[in-house]
C-alpha atoms as a PDB file:
ATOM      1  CA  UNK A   1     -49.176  23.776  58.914  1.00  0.00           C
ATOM      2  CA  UNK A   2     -46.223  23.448  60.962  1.00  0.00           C
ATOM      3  CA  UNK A   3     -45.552  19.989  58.985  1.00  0.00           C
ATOM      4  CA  UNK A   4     -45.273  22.158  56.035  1.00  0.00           C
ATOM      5  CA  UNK A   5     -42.946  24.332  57.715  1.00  0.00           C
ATOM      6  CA  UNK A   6     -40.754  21.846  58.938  1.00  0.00           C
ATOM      7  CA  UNK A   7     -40.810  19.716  55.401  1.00  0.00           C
ATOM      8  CA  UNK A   8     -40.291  22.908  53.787  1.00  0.00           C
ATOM      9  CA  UNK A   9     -37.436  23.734  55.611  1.00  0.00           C
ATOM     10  CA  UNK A  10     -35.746  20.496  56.019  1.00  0.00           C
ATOM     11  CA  UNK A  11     -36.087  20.877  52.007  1.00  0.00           C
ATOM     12  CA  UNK A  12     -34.149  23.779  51.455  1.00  0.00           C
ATOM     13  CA  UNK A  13     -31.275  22.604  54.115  1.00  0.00           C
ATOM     14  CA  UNK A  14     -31.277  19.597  51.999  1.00  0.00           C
ATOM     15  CA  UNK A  15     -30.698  21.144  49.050  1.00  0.00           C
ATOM     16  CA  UNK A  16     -28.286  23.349  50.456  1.00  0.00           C
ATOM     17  CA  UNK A  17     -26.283  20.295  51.512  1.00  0.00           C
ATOM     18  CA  UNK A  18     -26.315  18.582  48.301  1.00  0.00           C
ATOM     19  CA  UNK A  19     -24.772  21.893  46.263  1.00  0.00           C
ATOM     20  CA  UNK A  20     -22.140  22.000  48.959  1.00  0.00           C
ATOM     21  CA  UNK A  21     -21.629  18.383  48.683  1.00  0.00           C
ATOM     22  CA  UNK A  22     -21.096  19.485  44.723  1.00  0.00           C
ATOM     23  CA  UNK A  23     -18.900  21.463  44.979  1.00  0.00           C
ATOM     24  CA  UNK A  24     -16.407  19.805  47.041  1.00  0.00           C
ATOM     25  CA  UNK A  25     -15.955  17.232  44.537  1.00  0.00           C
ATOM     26  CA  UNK A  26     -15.275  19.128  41.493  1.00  0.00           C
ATOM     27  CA  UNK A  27     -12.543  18.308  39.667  1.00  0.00           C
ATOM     28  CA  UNK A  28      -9.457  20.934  38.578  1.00  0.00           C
ATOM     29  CA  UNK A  29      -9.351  21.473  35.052  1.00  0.00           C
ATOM     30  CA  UNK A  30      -5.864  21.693  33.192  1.00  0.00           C
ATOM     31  CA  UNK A  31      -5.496  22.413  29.629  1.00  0.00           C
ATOM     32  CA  UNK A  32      -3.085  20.208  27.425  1.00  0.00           C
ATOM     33  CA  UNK A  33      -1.768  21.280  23.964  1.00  0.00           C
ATOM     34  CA  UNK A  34      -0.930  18.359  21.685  1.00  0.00           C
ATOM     35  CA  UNK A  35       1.490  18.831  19.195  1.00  0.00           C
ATOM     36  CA  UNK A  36       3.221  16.934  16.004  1.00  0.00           C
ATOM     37  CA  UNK A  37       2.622  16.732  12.020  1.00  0.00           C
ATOM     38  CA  UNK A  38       0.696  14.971   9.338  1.00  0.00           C
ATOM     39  CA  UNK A  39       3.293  14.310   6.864  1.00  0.00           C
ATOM     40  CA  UNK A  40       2.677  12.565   2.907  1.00  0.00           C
ATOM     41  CA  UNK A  41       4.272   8.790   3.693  1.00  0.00           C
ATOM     42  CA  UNK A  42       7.693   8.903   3.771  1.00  0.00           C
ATOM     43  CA  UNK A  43       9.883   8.175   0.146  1.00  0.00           C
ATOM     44  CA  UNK A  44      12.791   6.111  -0.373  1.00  0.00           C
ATOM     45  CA  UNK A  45      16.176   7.554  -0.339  1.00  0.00           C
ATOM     46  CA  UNK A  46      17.178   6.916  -4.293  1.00  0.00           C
ATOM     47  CA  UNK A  47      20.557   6.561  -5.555  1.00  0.00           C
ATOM     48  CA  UNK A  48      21.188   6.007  -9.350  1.00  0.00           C
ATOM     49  CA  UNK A  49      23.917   6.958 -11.307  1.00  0.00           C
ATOM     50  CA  UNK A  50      22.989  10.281 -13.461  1.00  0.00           C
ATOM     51  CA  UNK A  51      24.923   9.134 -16.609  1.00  0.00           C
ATOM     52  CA  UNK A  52      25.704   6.051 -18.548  1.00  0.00           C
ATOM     53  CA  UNK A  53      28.669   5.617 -20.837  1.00  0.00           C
ATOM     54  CA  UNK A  54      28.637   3.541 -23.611  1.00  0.00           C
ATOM     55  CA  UNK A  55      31.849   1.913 -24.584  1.00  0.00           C
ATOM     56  CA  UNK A  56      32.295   1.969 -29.090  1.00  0.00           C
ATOM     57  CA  UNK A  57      29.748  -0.243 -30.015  1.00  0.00           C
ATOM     58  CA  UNK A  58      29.625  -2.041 -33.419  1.00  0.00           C
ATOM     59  CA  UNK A  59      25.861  -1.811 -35.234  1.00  0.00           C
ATOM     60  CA  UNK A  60      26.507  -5.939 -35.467  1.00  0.00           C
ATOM     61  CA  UNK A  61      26.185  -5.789 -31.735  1.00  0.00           C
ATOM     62  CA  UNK A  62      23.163  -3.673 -31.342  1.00  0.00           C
ATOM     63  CA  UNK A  63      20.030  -5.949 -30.073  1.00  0.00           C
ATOM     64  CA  UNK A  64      16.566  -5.756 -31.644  1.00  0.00           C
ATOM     65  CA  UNK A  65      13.099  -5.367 -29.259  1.00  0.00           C
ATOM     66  CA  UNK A  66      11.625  -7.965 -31.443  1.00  0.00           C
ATOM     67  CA  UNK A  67      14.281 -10.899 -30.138  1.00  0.00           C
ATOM     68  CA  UNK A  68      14.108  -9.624 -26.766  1.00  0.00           C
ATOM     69  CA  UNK A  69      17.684  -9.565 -26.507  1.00  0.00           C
ATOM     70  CA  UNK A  70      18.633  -6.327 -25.677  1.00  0.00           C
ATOM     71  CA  UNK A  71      22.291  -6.702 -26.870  1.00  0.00           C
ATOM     72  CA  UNK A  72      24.719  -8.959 -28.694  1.00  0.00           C
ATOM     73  CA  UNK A  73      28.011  -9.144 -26.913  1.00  0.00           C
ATOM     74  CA  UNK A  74      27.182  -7.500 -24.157  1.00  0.00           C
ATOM     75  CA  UNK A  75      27.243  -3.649 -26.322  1.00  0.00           C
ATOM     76  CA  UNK A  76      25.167  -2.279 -23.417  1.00  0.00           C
ATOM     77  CA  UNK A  77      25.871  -1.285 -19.381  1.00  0.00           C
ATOM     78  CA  UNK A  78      23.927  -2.024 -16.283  1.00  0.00           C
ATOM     79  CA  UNK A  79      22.348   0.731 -14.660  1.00  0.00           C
ATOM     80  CA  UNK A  80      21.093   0.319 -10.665  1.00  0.00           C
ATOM     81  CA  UNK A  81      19.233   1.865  -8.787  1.00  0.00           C
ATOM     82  CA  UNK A  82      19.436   1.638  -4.985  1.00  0.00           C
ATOM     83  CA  UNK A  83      16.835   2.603  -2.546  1.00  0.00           C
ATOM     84  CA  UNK A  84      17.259   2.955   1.042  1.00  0.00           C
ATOM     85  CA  UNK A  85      15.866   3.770   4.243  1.00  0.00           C
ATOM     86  CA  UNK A  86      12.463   2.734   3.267  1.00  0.00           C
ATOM     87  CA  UNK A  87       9.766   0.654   5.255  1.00  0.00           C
ATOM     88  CA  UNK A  88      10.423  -3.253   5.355  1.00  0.00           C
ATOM     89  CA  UNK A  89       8.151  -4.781   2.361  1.00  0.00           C
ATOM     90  CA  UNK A  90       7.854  -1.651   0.467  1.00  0.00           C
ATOM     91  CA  UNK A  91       7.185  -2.400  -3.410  1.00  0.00           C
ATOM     92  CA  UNK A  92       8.385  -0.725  -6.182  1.00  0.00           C
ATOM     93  CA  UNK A  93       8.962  -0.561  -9.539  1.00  0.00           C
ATOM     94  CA  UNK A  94      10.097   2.267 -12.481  1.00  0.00           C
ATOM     95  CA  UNK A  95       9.187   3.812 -15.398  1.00  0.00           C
ATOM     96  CA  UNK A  96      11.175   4.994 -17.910  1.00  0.00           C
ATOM     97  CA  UNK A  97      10.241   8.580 -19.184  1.00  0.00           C
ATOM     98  CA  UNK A  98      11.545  10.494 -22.099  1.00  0.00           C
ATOM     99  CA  UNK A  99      10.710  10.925 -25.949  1.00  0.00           C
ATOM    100  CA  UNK A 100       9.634   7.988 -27.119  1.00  0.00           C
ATOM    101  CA  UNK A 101      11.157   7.665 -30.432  1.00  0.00           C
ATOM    102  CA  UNK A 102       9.621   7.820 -33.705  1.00  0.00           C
ATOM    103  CA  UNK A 103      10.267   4.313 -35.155  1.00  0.00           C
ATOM    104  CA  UNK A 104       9.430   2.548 -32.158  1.00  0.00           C
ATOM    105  CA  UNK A 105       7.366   4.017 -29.258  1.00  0.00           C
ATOM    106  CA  UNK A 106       8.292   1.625 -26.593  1.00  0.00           C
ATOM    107  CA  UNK A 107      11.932   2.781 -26.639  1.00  0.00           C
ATOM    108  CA  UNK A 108      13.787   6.610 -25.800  1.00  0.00           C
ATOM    109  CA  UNK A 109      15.121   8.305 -28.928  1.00  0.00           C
ATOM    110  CA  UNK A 110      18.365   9.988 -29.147  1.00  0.00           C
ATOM    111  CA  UNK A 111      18.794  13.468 -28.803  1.00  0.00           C
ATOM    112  CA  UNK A 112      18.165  15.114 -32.290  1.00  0.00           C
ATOM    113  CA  UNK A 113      22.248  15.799 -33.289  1.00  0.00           C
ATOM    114  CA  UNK A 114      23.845  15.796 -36.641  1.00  0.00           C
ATOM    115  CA  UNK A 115      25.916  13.129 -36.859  1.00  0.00           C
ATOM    116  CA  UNK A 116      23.236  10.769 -34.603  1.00  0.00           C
ATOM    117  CA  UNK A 117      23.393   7.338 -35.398  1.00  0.00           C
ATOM    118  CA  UNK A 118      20.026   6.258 -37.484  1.00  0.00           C
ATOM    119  CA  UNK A 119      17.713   3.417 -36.538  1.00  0.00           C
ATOM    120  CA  UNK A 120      18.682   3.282 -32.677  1.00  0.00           C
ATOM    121  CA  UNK A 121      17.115   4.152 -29.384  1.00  0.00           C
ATOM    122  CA  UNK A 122      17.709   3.224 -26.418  1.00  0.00           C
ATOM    123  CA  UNK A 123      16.043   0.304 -24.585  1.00  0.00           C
ATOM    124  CA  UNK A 124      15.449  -0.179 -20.756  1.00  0.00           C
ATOM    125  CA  UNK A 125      15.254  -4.053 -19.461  1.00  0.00           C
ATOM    126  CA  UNK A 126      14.515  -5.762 -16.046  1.00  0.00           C
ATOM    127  CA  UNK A 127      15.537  -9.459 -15.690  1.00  0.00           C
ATOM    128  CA  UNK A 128      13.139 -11.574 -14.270  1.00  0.00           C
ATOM    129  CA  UNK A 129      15.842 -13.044 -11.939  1.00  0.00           C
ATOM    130  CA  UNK A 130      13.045 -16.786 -12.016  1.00  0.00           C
ATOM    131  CA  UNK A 131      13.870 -16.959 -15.664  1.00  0.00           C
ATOM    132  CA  UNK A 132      16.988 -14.954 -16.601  1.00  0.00           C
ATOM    133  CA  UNK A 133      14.691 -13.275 -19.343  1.00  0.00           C
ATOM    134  CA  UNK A 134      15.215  -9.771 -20.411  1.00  0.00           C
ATOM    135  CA  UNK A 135      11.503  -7.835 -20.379  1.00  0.00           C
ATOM    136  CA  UNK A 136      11.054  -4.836 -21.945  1.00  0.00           C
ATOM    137  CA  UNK A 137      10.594  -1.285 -20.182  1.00  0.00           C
ATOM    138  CA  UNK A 138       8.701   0.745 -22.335  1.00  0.00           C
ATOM    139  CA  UNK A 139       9.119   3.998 -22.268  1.00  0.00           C
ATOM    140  CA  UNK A 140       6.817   6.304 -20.853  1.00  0.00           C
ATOM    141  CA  UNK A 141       3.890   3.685 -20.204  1.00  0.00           C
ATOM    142  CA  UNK A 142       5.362   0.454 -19.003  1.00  0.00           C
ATOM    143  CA  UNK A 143       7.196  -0.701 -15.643  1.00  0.00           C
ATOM    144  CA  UNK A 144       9.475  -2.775 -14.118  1.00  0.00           C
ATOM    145  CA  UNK A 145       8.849  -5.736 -12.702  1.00  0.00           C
ATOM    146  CA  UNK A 146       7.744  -5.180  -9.065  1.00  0.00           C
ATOM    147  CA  UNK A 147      10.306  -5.626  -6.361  1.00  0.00           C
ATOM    148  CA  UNK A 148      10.269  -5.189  -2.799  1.00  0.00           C
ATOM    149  CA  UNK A 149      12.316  -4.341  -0.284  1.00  0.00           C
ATOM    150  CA  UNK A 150      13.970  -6.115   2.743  1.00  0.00           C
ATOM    151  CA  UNK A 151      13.602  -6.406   6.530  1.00  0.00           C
ATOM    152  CA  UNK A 152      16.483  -3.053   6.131  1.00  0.00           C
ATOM    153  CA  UNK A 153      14.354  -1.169   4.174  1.00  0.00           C
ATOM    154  CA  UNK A 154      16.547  -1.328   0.975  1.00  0.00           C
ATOM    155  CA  UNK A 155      16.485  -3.075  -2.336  1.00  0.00           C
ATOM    156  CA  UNK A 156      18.794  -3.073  -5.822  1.00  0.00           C
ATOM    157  CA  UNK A 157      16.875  -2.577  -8.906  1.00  0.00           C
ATOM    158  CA  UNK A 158      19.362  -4.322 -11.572  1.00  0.00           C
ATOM    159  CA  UNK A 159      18.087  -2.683 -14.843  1.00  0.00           C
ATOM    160  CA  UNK A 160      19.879  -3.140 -17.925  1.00  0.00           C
ATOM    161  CA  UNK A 161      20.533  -0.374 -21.136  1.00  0.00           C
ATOM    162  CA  UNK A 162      21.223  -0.591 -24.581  1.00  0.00           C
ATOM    163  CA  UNK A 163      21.221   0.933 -27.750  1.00  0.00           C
ATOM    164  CA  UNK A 164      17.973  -0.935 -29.638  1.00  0.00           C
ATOM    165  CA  UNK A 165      17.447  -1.262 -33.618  1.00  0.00           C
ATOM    166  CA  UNK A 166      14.063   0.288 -33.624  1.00  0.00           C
ATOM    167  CA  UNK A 167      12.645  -1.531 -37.170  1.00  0.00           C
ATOM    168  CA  UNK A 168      13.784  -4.742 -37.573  1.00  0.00           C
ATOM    169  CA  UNK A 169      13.386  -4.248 -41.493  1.00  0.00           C
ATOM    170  CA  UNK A 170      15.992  -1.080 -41.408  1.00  0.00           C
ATOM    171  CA  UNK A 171      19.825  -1.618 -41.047  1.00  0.00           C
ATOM    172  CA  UNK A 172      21.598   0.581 -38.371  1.00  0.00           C
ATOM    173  CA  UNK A 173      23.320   3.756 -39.271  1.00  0.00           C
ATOM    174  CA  UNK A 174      26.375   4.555 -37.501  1.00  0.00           C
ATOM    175  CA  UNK A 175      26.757   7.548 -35.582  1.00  0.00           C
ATOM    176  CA  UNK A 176      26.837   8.950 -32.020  1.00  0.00           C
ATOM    177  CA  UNK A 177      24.469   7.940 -29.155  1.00  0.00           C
ATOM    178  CA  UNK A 178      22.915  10.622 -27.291  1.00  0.00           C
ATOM    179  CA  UNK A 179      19.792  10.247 -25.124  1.00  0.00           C
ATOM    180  CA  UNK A 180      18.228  12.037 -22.556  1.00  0.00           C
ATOM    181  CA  UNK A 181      15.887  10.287 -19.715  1.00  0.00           C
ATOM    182  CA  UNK A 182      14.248  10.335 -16.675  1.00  0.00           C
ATOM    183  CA  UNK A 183      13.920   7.438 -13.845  1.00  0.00           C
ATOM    184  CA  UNK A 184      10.657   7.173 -12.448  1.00  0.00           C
ATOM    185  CA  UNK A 185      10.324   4.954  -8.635  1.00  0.00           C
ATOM    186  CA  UNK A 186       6.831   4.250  -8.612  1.00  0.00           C
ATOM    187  CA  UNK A 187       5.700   3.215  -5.429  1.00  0.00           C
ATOM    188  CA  UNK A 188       3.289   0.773  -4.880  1.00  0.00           C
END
């Protein structure tokens, strides 16, 4: 009985020793807060100029879709659009959207004016810089060609404009130019 005793007691001292033992090694416990934000990735800065002026063109010198020339002596204006400030490699390209016009869908019609010229729209183009060929934005459903940007983080989008004959079959009615459109950066 006494061995009992003594295990029993050399037990409990034991066990005493091992929660003081315990406790002496616990750790402190600081809190930390962690800040910051979860932000939608980062756009391009876009410049573009918000108007383009047409010098007086002559209907002789208004291009057709059809011949993929979107002018004859050079009746239309260059229009570029600049991004900055976005990450190296970036691609992009643009839609054109507006009012398609009536006679031809893939082109913007001019503002309904009296006085409008008749048979014209206005065409968007993108040069494949490879081939020096004019392609076609069409409005509202097509894009540029993709480009992307440099090591900087910018890239020029050279797009060209021009008044378009919309059916090849219908001669051009003279009259003032008036469109309204919006520049879509799509990025990819």
């Amino acid at each position: 009985m006494n061995k009992k005793i003594l295990a029993l007691s050399l037990a409990m001292a034991f066990s005493g020793l091992v929660g003081i033992s315990h406790a002496a090694q616990e750790a402190s416990v600081t809190d930390i807060t962690l800040t910051g934000q979860v932000t939608d990735y980062i756009a391009c800065e876009v410049d573009a100029p918000a108007s383009v002026q047409f010098d007086n063109i002559s209907i002789y010198d208004i291009g057709t879709v059809a011949s993929k020339k979107p002018y004859k002596n050079n009746a239309g204006a260059v229009y570029d659009i600049i991004l900055s400030k976005c990450p190296a490699g970036q691609t992009v390209s643009v839609t054109i959207m507006g009012t398609a016009d009536a006679e031809n869908s893939d082109l913007i019609a001019l503002d309904a004016a009296p006085g409008s010229a008749k048979h014209v729209a206005i065409s968007f183009w993108d040069q494949n810089l490879l081939t020096s060929e004019h392609l076609l934005i069409a409005a509202n459903t097509g894009s540029s060609l993709v480009h992307s940007t440099e090591s900087q983080g910018g890239v020029r989008i050279p797009l060209y404009v021009a008044p378009a004959q919309t059916i090849d079959s219908e001669k051009v009615v003279s009259g003032t130019i008036s469109a309204t459109t919006n520049v879509k950066v799509n990025f990819l």
